[in-house]
PDB file of N, CA and C in Angstrom:
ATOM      1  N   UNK A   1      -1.440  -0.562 -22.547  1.00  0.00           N
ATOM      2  CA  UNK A   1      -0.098  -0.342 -22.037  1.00  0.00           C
ATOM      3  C   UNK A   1       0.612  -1.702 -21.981  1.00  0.00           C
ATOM      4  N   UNK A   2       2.226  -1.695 -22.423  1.00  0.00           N
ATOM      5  CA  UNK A   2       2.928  -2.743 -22.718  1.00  0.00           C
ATOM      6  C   UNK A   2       3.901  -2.887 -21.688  1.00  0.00           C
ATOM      7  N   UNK A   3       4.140  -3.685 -20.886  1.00  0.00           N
ATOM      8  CA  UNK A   3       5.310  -3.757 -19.530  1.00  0.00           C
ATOM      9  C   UNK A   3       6.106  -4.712 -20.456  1.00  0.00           C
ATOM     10  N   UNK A   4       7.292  -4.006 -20.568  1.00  0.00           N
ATOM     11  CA  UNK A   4       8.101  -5.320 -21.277  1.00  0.00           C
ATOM     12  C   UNK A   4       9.335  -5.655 -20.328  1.00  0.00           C
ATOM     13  N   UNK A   5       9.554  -6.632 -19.811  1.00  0.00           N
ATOM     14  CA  UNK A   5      10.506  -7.253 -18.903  1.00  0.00           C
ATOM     15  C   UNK A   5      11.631  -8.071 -19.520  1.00  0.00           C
ATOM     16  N   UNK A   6      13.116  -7.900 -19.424  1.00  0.00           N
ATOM     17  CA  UNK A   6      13.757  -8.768 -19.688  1.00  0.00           C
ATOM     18  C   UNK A   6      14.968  -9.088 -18.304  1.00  0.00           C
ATOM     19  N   UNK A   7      15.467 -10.436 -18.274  1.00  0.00           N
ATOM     20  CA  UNK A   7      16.146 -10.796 -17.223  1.00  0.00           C
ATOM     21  C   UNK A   7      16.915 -11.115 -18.242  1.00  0.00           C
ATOM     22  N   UNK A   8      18.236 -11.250 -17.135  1.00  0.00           N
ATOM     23  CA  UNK A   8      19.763 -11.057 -18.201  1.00  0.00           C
ATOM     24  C   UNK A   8      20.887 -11.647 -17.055  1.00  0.00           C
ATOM     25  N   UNK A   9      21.477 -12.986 -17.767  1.00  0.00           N
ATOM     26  CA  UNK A   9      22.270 -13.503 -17.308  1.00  0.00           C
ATOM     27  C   UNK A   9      23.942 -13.253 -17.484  1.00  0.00           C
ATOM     28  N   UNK A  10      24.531 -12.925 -16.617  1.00  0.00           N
ATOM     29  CA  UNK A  10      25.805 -12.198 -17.160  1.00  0.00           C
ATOM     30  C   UNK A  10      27.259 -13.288 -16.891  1.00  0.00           C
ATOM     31  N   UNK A  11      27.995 -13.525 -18.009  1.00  0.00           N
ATOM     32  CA  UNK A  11      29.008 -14.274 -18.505  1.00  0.00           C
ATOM     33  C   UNK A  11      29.356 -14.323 -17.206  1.00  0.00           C
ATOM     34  N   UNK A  12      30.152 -15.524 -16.980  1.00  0.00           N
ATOM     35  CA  UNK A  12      30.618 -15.957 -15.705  1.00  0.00           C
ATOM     36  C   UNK A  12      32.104 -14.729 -15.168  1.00  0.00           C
ATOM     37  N   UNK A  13      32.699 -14.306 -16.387  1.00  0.00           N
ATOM     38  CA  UNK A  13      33.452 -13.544 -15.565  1.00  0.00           C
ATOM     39  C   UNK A  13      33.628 -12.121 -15.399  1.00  0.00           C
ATOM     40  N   UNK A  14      32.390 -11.608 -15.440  1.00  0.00           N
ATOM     41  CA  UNK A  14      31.918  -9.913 -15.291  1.00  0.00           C
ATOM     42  C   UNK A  14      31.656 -10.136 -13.744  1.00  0.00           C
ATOM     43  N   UNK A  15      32.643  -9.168 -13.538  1.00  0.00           N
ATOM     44  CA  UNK A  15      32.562  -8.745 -12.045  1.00  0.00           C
ATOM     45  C   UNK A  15      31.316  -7.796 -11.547  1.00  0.00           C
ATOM     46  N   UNK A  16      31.181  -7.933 -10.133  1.00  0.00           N
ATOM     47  CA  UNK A  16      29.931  -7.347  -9.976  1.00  0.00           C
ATOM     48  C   UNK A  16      30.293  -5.737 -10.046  1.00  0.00           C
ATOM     49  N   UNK A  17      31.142  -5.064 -10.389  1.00  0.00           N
ATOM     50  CA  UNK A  17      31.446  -3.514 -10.563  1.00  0.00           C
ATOM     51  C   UNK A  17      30.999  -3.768 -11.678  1.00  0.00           C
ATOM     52  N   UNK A  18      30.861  -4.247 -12.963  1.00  0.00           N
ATOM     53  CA  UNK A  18      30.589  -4.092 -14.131  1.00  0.00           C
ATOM     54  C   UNK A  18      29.293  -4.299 -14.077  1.00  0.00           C
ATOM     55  N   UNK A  19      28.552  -5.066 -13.513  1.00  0.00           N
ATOM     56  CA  UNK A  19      27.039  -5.091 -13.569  1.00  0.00           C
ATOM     57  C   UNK A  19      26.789  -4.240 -12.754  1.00  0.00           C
ATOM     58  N   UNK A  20      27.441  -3.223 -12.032  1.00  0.00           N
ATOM     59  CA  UNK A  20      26.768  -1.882 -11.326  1.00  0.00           C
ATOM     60  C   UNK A  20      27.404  -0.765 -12.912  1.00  0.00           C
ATOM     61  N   UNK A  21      27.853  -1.098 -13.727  1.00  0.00           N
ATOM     62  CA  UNK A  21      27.979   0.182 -14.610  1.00  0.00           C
ATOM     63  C   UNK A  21      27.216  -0.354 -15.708  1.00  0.00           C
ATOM     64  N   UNK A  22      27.163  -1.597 -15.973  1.00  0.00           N
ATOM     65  CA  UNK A  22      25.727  -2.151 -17.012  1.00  0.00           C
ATOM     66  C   UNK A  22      24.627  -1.391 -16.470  1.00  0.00           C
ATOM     67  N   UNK A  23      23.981  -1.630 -14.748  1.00  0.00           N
ATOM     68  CA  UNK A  23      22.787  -0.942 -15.048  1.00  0.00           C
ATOM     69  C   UNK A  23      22.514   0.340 -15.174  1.00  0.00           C
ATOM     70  N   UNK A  24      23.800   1.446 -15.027  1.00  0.00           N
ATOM     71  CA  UNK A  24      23.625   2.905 -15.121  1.00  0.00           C
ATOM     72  C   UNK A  24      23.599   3.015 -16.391  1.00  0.00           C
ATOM     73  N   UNK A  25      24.556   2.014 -17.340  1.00  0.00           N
ATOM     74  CA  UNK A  25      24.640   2.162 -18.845  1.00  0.00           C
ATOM     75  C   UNK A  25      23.146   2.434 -19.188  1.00  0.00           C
ATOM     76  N   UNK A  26      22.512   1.373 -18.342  1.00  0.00           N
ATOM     77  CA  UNK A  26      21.078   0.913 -19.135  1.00  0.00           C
ATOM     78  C   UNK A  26      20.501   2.136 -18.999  1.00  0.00           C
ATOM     79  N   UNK A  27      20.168   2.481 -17.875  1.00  0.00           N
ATOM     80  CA  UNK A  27      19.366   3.824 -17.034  1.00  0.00           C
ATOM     81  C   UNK A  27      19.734   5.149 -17.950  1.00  0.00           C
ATOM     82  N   UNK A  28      20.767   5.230 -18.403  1.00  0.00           N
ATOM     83  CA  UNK A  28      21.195   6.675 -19.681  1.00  0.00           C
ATOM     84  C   UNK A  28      20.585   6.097 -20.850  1.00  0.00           C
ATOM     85  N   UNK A  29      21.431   5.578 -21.060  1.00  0.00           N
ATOM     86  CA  UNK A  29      20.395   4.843 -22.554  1.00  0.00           C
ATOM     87  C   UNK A  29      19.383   4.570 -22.956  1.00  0.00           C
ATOM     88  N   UNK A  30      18.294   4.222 -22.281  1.00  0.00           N
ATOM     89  CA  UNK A  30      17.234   3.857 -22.604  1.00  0.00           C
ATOM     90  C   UNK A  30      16.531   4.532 -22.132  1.00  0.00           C
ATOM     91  N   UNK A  31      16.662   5.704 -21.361  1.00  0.00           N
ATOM     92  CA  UNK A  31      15.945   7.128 -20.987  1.00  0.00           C
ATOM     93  C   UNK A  31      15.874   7.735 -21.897  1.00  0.00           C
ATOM     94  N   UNK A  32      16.991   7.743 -22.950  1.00  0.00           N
ATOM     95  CA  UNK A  32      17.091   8.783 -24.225  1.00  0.00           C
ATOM     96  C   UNK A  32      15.940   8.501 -25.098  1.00  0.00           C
ATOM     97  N   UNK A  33      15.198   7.415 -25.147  1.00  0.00           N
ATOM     98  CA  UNK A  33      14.424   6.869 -26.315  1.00  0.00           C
ATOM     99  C   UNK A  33      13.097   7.491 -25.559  1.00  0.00           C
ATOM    100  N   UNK A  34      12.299   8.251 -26.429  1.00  0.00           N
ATOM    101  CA  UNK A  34      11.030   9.281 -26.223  1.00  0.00           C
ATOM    102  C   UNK A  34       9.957   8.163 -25.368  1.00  0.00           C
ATOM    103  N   UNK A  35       9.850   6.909 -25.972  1.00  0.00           N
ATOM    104  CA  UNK A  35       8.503   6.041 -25.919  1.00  0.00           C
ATOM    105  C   UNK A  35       8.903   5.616 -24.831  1.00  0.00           C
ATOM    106  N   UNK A  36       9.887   5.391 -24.223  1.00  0.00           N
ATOM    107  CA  UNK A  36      10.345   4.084 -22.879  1.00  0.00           C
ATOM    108  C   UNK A  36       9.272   4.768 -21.727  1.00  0.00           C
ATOM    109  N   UNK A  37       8.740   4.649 -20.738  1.00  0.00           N
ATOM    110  CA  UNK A  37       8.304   4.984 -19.264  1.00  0.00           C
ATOM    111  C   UNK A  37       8.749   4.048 -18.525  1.00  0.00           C
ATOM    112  N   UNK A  38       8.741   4.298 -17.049  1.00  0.00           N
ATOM    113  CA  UNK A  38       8.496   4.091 -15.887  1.00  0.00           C
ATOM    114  C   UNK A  38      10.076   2.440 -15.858  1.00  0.00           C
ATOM    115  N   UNK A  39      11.128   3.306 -16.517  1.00  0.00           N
ATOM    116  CA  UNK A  39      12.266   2.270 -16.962  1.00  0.00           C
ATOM    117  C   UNK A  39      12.287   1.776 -15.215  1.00  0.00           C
ATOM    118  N   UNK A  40      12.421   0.535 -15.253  1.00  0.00           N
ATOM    119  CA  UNK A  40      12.945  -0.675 -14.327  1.00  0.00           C
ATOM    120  C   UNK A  40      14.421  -0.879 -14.012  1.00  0.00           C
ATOM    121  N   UNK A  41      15.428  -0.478 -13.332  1.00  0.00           N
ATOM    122  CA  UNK A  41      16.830  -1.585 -13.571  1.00  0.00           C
ATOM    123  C   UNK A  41      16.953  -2.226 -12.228  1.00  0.00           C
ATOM    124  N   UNK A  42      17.581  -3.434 -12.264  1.00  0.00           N
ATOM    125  CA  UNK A  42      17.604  -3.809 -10.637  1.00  0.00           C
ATOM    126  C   UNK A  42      18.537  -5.302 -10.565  1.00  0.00           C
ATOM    127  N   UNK A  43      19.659  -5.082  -9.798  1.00  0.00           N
ATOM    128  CA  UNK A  43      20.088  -6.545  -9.775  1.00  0.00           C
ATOM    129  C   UNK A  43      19.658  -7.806  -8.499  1.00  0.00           C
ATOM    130  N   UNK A  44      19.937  -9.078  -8.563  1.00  0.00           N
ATOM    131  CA  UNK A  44      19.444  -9.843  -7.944  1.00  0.00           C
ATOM    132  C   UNK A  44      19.743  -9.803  -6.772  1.00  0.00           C
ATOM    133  N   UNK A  45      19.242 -10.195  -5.533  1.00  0.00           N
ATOM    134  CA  UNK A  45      19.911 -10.724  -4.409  1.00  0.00           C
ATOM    135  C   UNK A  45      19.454 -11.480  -3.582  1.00  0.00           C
ATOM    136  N   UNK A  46      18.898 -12.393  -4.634  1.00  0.00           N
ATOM    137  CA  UNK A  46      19.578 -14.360  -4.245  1.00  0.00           C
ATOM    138  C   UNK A  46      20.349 -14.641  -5.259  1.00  0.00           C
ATOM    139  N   UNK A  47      21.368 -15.043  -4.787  1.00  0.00           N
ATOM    140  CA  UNK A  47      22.009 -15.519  -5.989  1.00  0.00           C
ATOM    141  C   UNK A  47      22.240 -17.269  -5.813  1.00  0.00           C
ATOM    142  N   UNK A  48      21.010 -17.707  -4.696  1.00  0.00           N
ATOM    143  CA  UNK A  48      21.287 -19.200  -4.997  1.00  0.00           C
ATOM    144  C   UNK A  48      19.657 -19.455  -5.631  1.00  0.00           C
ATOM    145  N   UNK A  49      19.020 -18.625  -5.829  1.00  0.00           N
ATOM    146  CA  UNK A  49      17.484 -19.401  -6.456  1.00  0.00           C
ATOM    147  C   UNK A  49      17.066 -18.781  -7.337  1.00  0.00           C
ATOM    148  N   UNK A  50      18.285 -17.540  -7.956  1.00  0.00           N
ATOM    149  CA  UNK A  50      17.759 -16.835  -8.894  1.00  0.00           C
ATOM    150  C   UNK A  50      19.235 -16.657 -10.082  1.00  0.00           C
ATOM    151  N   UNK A  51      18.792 -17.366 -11.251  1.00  0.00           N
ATOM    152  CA  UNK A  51      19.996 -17.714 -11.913  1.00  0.00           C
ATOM    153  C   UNK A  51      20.312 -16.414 -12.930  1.00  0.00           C
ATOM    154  N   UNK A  52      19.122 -15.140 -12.895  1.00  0.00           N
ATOM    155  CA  UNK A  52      19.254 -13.672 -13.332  1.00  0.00           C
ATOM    156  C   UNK A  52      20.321 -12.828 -13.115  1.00  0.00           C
ATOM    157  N   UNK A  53      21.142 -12.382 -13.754  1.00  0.00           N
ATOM    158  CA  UNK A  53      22.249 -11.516 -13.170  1.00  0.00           C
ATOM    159  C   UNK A  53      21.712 -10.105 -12.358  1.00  0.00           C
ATOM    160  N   UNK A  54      20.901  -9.497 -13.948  1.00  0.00           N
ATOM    161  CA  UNK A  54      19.826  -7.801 -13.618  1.00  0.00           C
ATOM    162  C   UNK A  54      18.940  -8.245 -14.376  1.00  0.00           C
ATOM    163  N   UNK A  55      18.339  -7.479 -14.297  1.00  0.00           N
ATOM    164  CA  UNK A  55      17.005  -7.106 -14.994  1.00  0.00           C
ATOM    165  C   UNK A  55      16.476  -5.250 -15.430  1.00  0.00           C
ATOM    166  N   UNK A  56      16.044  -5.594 -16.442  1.00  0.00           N
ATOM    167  CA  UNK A  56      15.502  -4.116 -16.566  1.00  0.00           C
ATOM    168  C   UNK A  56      14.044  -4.233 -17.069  1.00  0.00           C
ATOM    169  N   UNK A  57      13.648  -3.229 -17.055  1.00  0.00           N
ATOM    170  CA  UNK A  57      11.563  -2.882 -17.739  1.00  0.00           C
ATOM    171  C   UNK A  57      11.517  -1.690 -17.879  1.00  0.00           C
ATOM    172  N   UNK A  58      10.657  -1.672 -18.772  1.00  0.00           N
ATOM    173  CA  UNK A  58       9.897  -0.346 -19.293  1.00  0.00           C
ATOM    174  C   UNK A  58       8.442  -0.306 -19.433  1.00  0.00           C
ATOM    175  N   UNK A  59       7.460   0.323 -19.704  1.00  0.00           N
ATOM    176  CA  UNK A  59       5.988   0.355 -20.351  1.00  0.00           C
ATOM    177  C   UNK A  59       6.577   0.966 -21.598  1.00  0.00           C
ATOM    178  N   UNK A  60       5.631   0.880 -22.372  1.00  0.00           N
ATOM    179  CA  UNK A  60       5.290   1.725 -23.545  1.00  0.00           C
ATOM    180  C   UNK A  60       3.670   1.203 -24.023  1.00  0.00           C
ATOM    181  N   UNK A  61       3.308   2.253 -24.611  1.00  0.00           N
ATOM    182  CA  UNK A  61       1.548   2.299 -25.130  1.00  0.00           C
ATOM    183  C   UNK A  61       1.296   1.268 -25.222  1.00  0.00           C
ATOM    184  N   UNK A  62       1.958   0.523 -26.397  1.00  0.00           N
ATOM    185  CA  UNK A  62       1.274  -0.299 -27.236  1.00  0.00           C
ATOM    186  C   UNK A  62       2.141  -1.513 -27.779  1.00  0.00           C
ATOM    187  N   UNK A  63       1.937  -2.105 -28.779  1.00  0.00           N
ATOM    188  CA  UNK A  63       2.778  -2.858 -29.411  1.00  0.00           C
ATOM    189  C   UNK A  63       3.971  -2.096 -30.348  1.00  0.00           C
ATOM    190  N   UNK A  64       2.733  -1.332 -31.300  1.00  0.00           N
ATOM    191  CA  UNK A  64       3.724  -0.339 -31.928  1.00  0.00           C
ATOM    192  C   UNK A  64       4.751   0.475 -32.101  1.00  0.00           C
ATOM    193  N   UNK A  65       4.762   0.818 -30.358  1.00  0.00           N
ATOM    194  CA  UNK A  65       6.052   1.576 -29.688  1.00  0.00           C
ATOM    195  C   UNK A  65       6.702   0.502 -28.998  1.00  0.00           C
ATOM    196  N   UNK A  66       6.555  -0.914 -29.048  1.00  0.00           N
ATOM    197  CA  UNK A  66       7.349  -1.512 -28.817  1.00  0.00           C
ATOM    198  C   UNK A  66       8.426  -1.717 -29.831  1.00  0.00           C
ATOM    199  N   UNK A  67       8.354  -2.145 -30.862  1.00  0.00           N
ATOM    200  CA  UNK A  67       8.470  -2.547 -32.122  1.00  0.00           C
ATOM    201  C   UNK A  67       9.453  -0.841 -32.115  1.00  0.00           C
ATOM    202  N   UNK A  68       8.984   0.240 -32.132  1.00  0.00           N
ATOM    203  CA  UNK A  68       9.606   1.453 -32.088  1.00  0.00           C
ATOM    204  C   UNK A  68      11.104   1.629 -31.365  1.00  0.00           C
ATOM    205  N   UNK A  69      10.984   1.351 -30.578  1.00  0.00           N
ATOM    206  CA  UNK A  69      11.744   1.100 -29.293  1.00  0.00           C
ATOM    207  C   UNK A  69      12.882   0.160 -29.519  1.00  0.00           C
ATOM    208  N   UNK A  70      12.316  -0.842 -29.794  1.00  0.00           N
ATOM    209  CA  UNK A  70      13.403  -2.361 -30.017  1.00  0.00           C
ATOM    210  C   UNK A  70      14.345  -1.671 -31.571  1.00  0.00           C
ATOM    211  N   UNK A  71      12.974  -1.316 -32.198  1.00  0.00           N
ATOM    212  CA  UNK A  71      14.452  -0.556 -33.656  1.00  0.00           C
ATOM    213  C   UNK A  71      14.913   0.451 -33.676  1.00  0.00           C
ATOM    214  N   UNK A  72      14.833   1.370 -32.716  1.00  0.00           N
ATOM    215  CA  UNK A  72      15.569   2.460 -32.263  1.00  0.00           C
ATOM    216  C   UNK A  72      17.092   2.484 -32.445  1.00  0.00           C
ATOM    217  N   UNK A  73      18.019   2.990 -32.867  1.00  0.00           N
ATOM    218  CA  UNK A  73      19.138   3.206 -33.086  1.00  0.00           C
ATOM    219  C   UNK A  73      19.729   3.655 -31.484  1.00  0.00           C
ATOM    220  N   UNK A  74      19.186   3.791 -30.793  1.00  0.00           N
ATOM    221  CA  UNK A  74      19.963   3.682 -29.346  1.00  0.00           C
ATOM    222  C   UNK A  74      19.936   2.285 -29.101  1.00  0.00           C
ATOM    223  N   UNK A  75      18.574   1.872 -28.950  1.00  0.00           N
ATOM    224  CA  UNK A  75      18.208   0.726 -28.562  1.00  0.00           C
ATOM    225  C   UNK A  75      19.369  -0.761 -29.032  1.00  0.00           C
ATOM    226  N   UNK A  76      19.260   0.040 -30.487  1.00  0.00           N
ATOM    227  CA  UNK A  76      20.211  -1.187 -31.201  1.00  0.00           C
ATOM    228  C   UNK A  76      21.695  -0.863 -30.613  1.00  0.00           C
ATOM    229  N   UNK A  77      21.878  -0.093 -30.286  1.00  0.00           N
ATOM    230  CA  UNK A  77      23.151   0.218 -29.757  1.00  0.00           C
ATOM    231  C   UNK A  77      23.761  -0.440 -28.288  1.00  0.00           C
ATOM    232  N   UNK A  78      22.851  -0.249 -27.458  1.00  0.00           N
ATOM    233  CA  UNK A  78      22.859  -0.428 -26.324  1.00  0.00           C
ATOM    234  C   UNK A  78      23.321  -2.131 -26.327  1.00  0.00           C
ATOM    235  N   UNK A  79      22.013  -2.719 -27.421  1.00  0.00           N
ATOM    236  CA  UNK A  79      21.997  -4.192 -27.223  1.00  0.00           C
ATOM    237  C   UNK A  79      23.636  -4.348 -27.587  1.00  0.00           C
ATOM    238  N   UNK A  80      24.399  -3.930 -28.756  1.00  0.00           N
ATOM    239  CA  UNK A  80      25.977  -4.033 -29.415  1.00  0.00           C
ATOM    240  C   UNK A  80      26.448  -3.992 -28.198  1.00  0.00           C
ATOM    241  N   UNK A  81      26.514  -2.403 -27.991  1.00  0.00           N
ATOM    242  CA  UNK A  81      27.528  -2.245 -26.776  1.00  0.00           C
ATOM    243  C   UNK A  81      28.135  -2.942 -25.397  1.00  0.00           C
ATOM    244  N   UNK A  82      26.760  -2.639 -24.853  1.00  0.00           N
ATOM    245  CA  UNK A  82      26.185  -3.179 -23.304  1.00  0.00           C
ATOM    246  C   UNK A  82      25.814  -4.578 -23.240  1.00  0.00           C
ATOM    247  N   UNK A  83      24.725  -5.357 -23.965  1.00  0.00           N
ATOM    248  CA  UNK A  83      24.417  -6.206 -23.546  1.00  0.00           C
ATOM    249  C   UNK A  83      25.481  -7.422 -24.364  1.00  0.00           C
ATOM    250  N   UNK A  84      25.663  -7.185 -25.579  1.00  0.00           N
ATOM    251  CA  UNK A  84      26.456  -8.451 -26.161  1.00  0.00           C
ATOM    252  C   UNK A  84      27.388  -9.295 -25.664  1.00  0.00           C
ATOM    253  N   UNK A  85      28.788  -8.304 -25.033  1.00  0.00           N
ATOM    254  CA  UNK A  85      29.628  -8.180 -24.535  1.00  0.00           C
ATOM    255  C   UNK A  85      29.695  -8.932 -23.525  1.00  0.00           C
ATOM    256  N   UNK A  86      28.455  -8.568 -22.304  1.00  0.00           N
ATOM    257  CA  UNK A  86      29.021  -9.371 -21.350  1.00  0.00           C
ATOM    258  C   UNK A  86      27.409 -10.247 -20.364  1.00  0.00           C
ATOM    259  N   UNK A  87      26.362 -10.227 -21.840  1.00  0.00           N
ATOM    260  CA  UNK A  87      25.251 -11.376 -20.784  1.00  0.00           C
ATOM    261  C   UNK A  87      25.614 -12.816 -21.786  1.00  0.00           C
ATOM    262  N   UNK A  88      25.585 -13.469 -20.709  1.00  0.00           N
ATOM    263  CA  UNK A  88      25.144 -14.822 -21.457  1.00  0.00           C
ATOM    264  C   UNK A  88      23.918 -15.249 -22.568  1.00  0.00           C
ATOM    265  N   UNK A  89      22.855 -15.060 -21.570  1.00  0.00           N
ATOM    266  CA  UNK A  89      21.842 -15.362 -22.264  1.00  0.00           C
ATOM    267  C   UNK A  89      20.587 -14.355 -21.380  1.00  0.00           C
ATOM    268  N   UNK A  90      19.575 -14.233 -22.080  1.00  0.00           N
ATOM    269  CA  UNK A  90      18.475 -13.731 -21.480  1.00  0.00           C
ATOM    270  C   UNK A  90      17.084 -14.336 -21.582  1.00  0.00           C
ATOM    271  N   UNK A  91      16.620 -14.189 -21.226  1.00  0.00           N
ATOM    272  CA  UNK A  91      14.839 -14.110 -21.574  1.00  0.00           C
ATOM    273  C   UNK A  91      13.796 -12.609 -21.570  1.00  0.00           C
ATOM    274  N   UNK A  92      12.609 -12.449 -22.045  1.00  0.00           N
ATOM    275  CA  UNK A  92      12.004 -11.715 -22.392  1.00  0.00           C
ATOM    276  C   UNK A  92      10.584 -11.977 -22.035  1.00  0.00           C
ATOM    277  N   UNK A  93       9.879 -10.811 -21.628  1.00  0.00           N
ATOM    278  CA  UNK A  93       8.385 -11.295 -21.432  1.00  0.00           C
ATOM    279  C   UNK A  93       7.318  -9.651 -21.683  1.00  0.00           C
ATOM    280  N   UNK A  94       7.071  -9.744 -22.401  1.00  0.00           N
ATOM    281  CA  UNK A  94       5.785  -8.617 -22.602  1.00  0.00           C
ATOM    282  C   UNK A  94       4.231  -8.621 -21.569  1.00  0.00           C
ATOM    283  N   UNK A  95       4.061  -7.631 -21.094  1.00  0.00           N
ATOM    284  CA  UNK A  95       2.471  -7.986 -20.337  1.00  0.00           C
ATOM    285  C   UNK A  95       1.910  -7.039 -21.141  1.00  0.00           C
ATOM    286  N   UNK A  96       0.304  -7.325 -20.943  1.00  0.00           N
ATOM    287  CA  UNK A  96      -0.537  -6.440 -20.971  1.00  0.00           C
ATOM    288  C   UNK A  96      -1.143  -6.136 -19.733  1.00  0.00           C
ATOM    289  N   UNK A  97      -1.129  -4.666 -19.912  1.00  0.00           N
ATOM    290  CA  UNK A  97      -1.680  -3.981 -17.944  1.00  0.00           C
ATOM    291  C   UNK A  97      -3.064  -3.434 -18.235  1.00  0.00           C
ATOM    292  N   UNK A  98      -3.514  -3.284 -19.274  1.00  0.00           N
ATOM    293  CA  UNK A  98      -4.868  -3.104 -19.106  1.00  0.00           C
ATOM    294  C   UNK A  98      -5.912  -4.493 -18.962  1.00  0.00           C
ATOM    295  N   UNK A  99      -6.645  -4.293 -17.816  1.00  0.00           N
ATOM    296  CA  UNK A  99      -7.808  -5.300 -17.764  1.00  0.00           C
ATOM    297  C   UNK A  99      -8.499  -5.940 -18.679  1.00  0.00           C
ATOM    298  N   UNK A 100      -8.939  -6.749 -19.358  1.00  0.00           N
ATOM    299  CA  UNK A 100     -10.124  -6.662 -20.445  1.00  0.00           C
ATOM    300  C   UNK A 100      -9.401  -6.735 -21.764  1.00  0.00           C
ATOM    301  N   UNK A 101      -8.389  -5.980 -22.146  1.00  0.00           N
ATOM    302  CA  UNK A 101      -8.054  -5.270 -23.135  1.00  0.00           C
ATOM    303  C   UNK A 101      -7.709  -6.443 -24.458  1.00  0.00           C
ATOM    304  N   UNK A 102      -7.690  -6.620 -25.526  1.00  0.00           N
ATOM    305  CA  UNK A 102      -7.532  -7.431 -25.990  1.00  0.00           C
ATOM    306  C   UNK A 102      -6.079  -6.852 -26.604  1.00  0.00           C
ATOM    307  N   UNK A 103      -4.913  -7.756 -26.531  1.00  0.00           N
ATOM    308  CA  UNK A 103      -3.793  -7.515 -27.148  1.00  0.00           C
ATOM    309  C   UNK A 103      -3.376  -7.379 -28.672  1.00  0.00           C
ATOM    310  N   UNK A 104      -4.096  -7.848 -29.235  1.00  0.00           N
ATOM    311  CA  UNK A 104      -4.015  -7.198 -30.596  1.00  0.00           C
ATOM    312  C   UNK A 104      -3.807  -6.110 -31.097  1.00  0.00           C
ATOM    313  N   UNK A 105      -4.874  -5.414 -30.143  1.00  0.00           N
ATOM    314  CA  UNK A 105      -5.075  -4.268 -30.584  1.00  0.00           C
ATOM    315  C   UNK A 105      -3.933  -3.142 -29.481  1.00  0.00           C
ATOM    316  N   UNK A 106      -3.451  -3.944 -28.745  1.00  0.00           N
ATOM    317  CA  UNK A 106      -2.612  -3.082 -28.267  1.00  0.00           C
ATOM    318  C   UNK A 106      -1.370  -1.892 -28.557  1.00  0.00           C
TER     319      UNK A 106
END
């Protein structure tokens, strides 16, 4: 199982009503895609030690349905629509949640 996490910094002049309709955007959208589970959305609240606007996560199986997921025609959409528009910049981080498991083969 793949936890994929991304934090998302949003352009200095998106008001915080717009990052409350970014994360519902996210929450429709990325529900639609079969592989997503246990979707994440959530915005910050420090905003002096945490330079993140929101954040969202998902699981999916494997690598494969990651890779699935990311080329998804929603997926690609979402990123156009929703995220282009109004984050600055982001970062990204994949886990592996099984113990032991070797990621390769994930």
């Amino acid at each position: 199982m793949i936890h994929h996490l991304m934090l998302l910094t949003a352009k200095p002049d998106v008001l915080p009503a717009k990052i409350e309709e970014i994360m519902v955007e996210t929450r429709i959208r990325l529900l639609k895609i079969p592989d997503v589970n246990n979707l994440r959305v959530g915005k910050r609240v420090d905003t002096a030690n945490n330079p993140y606007t929101y954040f969202f996560s998902f699981d999916v199986e494997n690598m494969d349905k990651l890779a699935y997921v990311q080329e998804n025609a929603v997926f690609i959409q979402f990123e156009r629509q929703i995220l282009t528009p109004y984050i600055a910049s982001s970062k990204v981080f994949d886990y592996e949640m099984e113990p032991g498991k070797d990621v390769r083969y994930s």
